[in-house]
N, C-alpha and C. Protein backbone atom coordinates (compact mmCIF):
# COMPACT_ATOMS: atom_id res chain seq x y z
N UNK A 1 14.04 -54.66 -10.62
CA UNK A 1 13.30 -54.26 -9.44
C UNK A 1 14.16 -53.33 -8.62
N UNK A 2 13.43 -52.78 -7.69
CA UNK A 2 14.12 -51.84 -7.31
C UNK A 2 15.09 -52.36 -5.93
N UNK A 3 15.87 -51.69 -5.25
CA UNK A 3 17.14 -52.64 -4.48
C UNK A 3 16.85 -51.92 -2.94
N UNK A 4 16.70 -52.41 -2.09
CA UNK A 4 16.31 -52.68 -0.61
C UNK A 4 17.51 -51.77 0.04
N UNK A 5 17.54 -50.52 0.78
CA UNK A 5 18.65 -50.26 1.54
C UNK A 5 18.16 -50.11 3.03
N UNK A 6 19.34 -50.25 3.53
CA UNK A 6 19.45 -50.75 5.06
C UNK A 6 19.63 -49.27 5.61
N UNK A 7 19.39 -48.38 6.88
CA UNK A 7 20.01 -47.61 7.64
C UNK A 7 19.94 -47.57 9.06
N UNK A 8 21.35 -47.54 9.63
CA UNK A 8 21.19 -47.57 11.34
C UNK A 8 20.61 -46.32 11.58
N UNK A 9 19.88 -46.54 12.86
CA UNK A 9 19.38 -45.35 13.72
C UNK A 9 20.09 -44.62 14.36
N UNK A 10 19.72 -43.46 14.33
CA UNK A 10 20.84 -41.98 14.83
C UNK A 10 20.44 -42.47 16.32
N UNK A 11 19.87 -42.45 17.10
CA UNK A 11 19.56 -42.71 18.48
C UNK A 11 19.86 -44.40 18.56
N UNK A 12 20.08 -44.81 19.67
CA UNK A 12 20.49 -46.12 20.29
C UNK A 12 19.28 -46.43 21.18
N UNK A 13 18.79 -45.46 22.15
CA UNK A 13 17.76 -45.91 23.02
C UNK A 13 16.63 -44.64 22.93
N UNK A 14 15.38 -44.84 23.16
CA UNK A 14 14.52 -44.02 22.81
C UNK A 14 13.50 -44.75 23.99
N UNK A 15 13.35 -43.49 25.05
CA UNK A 15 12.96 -44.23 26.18
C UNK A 15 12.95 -45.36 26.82
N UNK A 16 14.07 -45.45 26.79
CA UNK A 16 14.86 -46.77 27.51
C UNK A 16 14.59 -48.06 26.65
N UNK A 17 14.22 -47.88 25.11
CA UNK A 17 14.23 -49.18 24.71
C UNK A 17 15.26 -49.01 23.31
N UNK A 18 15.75 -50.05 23.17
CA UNK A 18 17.03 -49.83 21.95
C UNK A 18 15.87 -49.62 20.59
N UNK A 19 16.53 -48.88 20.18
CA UNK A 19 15.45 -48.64 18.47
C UNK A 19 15.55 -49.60 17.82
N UNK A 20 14.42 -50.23 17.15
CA UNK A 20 14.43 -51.09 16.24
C UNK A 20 15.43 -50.74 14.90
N UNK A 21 16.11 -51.60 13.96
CA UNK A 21 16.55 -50.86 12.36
C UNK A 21 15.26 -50.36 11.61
N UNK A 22 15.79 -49.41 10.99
CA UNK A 22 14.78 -48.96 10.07
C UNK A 22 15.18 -49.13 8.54
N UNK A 23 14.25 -49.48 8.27
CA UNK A 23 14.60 -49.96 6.22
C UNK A 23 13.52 -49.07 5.26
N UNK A 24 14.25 -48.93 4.48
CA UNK A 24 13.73 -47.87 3.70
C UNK A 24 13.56 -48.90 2.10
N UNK A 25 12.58 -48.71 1.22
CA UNK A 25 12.48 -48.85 0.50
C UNK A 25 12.24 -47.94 -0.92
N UNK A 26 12.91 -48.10 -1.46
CA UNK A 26 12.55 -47.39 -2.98
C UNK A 26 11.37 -47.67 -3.51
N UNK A 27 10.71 -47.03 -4.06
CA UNK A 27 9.20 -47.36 -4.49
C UNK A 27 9.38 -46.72 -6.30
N UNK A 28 8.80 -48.05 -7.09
CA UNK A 28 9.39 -47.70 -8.58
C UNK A 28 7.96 -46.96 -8.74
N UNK A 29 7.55 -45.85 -9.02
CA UNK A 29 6.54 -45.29 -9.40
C UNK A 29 6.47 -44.11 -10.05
N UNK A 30 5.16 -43.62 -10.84
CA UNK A 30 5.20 -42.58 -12.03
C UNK A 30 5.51 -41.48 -11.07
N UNK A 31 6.65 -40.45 -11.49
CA UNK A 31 7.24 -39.12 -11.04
C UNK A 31 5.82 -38.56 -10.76
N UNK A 32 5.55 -37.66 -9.29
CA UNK A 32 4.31 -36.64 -9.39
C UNK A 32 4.70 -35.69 -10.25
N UNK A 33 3.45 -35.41 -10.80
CA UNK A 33 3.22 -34.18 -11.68
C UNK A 33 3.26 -32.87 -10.89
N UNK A 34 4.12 -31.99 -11.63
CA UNK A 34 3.85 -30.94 -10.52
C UNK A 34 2.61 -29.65 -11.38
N UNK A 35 2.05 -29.04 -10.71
CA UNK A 35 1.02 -28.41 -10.78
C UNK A 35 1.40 -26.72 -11.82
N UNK A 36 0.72 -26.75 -12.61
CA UNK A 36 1.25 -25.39 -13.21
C UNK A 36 0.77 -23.95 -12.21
N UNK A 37 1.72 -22.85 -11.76
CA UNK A 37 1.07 -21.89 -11.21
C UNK A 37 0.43 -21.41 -11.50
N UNK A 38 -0.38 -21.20 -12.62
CA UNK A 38 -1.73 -20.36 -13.18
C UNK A 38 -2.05 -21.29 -14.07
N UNK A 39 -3.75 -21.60 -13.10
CA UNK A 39 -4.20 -22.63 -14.23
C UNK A 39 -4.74 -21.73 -15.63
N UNK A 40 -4.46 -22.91 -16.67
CA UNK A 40 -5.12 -22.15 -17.63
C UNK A 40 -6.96 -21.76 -18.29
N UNK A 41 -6.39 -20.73 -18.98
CA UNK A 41 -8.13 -20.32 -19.08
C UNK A 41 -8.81 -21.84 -19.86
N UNK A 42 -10.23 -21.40 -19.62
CA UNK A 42 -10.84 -22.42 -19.87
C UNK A 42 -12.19 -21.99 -20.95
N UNK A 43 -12.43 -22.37 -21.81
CA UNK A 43 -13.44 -21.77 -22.25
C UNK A 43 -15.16 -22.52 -21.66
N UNK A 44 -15.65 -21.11 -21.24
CA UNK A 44 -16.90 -21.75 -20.82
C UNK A 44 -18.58 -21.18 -21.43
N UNK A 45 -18.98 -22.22 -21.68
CA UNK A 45 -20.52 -21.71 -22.53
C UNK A 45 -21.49 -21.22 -22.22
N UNK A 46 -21.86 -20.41 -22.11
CA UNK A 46 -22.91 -19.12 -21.27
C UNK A 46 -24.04 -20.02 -21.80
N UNK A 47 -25.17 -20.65 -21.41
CA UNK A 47 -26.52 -21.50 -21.22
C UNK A 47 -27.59 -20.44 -22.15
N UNK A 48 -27.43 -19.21 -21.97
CA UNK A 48 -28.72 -18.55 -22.20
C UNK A 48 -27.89 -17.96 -23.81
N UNK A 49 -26.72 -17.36 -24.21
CA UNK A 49 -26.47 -17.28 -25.05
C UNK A 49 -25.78 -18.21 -26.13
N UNK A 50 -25.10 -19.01 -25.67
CA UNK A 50 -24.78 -20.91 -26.60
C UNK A 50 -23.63 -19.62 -27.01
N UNK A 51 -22.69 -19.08 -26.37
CA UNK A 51 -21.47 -18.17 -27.53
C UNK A 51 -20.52 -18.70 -26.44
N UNK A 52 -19.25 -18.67 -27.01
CA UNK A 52 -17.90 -18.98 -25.87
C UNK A 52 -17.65 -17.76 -25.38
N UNK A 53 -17.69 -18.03 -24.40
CA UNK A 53 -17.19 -16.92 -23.14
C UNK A 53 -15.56 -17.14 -22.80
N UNK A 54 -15.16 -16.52 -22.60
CA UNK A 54 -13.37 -16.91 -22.01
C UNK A 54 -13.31 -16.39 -20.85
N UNK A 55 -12.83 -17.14 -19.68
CA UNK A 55 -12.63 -17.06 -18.30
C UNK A 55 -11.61 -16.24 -18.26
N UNK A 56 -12.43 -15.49 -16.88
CA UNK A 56 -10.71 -14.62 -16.45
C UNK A 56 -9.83 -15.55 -15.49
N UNK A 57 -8.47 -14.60 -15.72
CA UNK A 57 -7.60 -15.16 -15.28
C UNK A 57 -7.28 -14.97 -13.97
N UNK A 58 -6.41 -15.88 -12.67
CA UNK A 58 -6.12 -15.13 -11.73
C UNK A 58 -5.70 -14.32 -11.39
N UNK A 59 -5.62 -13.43 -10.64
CA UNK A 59 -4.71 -12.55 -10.22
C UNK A 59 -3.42 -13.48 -9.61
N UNK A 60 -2.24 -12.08 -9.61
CA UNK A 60 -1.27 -13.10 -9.42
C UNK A 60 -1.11 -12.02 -8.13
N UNK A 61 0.05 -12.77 -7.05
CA UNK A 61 0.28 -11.35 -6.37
C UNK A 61 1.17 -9.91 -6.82
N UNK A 62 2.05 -10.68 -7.26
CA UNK A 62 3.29 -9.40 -8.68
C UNK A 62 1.89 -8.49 -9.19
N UNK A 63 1.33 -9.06 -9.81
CA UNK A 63 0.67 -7.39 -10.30
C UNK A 63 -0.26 -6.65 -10.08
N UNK A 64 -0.70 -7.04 -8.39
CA UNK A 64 -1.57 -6.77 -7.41
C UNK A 64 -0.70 -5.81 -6.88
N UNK A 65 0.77 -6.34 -6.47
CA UNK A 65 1.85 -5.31 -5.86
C UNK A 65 2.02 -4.33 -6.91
N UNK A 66 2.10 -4.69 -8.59
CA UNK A 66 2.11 -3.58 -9.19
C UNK A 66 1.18 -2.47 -8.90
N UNK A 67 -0.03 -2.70 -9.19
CA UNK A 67 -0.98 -2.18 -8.85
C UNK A 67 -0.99 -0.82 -7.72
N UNK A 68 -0.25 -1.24 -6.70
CA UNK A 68 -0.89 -0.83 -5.57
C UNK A 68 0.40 0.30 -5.67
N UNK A 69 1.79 -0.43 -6.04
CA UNK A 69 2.66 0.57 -6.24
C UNK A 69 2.41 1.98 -6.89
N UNK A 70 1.51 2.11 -8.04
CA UNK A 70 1.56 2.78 -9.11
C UNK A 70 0.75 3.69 -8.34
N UNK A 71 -0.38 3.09 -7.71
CA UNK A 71 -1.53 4.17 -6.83
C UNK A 71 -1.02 4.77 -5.55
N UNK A 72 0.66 4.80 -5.34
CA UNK A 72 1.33 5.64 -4.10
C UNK A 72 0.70 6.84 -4.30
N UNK A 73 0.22 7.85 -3.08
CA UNK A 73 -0.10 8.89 -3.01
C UNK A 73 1.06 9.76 -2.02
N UNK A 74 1.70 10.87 -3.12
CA UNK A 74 2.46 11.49 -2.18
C UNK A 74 2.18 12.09 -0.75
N UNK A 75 3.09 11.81 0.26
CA UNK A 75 2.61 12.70 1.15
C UNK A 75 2.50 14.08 1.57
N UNK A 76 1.89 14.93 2.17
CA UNK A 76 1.42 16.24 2.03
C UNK A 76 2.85 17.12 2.70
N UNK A 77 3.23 17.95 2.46
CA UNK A 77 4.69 18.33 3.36
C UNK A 77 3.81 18.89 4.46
N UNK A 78 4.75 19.00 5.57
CA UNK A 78 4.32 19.12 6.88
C UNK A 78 5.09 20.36 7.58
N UNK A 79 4.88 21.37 8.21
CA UNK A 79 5.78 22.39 8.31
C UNK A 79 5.24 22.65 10.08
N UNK A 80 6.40 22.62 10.26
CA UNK A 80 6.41 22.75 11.90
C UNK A 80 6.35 24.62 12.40
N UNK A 81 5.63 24.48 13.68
CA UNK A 81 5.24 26.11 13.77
C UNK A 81 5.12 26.21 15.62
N UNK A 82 5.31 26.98 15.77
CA UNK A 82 4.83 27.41 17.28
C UNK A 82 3.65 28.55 17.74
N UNK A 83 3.13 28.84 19.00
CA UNK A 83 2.46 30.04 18.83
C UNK A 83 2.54 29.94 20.41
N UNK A 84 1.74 30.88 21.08
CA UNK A 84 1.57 31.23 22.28
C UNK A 84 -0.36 31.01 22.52
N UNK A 85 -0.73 30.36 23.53
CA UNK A 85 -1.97 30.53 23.87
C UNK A 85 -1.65 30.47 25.36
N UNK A 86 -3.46 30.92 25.56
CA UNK A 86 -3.43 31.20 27.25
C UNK A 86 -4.03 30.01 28.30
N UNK A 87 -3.47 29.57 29.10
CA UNK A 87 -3.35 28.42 30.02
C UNK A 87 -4.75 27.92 30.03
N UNK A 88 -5.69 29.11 29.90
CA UNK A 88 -7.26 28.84 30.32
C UNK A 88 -8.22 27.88 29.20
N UNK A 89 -7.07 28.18 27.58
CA UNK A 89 -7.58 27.75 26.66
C UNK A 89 -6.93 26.44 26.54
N UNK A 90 -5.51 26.53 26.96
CA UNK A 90 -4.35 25.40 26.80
C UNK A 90 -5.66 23.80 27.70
N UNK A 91 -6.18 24.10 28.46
CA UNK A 91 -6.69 23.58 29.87
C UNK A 91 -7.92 22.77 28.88
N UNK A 92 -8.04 23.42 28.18
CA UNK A 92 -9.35 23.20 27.04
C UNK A 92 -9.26 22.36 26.19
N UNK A 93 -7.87 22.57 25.48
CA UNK A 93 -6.99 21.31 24.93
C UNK A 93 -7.29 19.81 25.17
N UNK A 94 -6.56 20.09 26.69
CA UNK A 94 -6.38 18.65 27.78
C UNK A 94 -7.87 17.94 27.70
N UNK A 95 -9.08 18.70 27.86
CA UNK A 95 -9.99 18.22 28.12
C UNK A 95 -10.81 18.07 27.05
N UNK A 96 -10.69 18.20 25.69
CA UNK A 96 -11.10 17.36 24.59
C UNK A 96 -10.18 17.18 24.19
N UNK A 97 -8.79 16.29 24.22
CA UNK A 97 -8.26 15.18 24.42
C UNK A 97 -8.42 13.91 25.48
N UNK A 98 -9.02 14.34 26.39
CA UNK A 98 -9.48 13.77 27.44
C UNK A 98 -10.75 12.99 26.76
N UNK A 99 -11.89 13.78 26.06
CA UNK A 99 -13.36 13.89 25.89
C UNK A 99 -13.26 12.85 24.58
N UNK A 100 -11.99 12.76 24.04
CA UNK A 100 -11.65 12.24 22.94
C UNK A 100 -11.65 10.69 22.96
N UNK A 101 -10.66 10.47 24.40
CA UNK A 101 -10.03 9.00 24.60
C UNK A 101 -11.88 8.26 25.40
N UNK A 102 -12.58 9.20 26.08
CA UNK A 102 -13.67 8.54 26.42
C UNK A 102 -14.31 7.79 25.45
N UNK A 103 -14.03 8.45 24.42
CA UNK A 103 -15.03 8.25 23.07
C UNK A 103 -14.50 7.48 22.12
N UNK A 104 -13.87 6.49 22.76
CA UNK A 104 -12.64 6.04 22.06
C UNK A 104 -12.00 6.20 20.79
N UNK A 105 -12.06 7.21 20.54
CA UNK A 105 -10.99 8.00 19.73
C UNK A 105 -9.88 9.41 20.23
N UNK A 106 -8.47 8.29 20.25
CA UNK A 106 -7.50 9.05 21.47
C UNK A 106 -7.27 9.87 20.13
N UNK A 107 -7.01 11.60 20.53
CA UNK A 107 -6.28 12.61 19.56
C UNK A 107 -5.18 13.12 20.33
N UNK A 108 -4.91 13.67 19.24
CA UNK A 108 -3.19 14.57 19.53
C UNK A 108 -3.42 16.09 19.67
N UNK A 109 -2.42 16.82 20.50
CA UNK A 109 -3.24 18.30 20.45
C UNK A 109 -3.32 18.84 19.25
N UNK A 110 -2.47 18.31 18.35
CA UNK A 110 -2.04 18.84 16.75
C UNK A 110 -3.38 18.78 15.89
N UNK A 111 -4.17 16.97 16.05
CA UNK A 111 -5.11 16.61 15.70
C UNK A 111 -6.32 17.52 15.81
N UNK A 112 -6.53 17.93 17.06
CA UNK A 112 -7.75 18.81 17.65
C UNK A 112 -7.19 20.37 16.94
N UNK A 113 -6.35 20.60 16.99
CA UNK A 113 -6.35 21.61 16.13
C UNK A 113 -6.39 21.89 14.93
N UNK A 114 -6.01 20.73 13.95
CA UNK A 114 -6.78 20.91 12.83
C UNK A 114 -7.57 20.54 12.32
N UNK A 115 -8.56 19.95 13.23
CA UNK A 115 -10.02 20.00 13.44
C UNK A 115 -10.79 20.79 13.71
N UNK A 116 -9.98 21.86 14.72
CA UNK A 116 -10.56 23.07 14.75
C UNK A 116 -10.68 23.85 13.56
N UNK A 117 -9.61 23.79 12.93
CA UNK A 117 -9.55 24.92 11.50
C UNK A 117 -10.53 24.72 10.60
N UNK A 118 -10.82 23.09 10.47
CA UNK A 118 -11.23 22.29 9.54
C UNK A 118 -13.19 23.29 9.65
N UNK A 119 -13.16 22.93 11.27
CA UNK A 119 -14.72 23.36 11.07
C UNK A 119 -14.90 25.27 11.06
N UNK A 120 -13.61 26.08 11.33
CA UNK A 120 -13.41 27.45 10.95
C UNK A 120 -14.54 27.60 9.70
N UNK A 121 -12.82 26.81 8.81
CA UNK A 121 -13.41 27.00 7.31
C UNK A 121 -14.56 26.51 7.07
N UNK A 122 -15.67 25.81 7.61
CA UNK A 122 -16.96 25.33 7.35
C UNK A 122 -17.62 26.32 7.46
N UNK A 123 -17.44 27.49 8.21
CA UNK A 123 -18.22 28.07 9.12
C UNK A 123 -18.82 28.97 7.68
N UNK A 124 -20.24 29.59 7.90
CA UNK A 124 -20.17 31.22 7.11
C UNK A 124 -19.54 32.17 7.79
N UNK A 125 -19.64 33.00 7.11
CA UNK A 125 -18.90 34.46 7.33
C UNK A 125 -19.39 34.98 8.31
N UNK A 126 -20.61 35.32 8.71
CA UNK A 126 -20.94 35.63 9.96
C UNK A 126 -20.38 34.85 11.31
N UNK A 127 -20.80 33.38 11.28
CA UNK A 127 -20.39 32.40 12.12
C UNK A 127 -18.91 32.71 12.69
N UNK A 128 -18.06 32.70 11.45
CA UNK A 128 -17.15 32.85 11.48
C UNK A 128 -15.94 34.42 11.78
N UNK A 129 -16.67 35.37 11.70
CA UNK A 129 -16.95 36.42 12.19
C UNK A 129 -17.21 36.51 14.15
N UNK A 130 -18.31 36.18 14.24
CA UNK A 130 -18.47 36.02 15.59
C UNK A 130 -17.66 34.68 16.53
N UNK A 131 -16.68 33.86 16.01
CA UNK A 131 -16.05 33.35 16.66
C UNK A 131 -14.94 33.83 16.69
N UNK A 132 -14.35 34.91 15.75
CA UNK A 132 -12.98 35.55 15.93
C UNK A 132 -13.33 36.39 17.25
N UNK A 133 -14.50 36.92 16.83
CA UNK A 133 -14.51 38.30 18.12
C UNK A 133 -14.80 37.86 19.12
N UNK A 134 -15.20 36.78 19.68
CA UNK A 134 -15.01 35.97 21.08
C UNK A 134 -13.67 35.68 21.38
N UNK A 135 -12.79 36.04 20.51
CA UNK A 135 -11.22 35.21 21.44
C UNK A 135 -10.68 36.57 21.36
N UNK A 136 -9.98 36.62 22.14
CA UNK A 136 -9.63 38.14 22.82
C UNK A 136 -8.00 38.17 22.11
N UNK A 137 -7.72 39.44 21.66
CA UNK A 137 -6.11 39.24 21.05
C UNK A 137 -5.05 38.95 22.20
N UNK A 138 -3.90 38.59 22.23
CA UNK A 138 -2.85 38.10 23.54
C UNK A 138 -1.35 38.80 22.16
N UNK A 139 -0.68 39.42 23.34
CA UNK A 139 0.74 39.85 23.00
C UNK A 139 0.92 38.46 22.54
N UNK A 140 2.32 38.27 21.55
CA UNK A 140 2.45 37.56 20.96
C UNK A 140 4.49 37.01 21.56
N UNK A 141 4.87 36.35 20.96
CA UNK A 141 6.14 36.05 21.38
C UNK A 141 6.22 34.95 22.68
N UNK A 142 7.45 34.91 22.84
CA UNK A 142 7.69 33.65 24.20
C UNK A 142 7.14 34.71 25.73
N UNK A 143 6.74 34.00 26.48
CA UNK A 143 6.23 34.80 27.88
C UNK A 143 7.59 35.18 28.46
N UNK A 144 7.39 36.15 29.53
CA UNK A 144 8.70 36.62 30.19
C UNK A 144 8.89 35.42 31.50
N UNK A 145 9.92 35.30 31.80
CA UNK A 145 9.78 34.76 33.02
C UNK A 145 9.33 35.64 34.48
N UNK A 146 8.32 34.79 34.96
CA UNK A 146 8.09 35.45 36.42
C UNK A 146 8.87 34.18 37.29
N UNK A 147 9.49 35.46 38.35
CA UNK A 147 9.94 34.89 39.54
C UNK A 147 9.49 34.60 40.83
């Protein structure tokens, strides 16, 4: 049979009352089984055809992460640029970024601009034609300073 052990208590008083001993017993019983991580397939009988069917298996997470690894999509290179526009248009910016966050979708001025291009290139040739010749050409380069 199995043998009775004794252990004192780490604490002495436990809200002002002395702790009882505590006894522990060994318990003689069958080891738990531990559970296999992927149960196995099972064969199951389709009713309308009487043929064995074989169950799929789980997914595991490893080759879910494979998976997802393999489908990386490079990212696009990104090339940084400057230009000059005029305050009246800059002003235009602000205010569909503004028109943006109402609508709750906050953009970046970067964003709105290549959104702008995006619907350029939609445009036909005419369309697209008559929106060049509405924007007036501007000297180009950094502004001078006024004093």
């Amino acid at each position: 049979m199995a043998a009775l052990k004794k252990s004192t208590p780490l604490s002495t008083k436990v809200a002002g009352k002395p702790a009882a001993p505590v006894s522990t017993k060994r318990i003689a019983s069958k080891p738990l089984l531990k559970k296999p991580a992927v149960a196995p397939t099972k064969r199951i009988v389709s009713p309308a055809t009487a043929k064995p069917v074989q169950a799929t298996k789980p997914t595991t997470k490893a080759s879910v992460v494979k998976e997802i690894k393999v489908e990386k999509v490079k990212k696009p290179k990104l090339i940084r640029d400057s230009f000059t526009i005029p305050k009246a248009e800059y002003v235009v910016i602000e205010a569909l970024k503004e028109r943006a966050g109402k609508l709750s979708r906050a953009a970046k001025k970067s964003e709105l601009l290549r959104a702008g291009i995006k619907a350029l290139a939609a445009m036909s040739d005419a369309a697209f034609l008559s929106a060049l010749t509405a924007v007036p050409t501007i000297k180009t380069g950094r502004p001078s300073t006024a004093a």
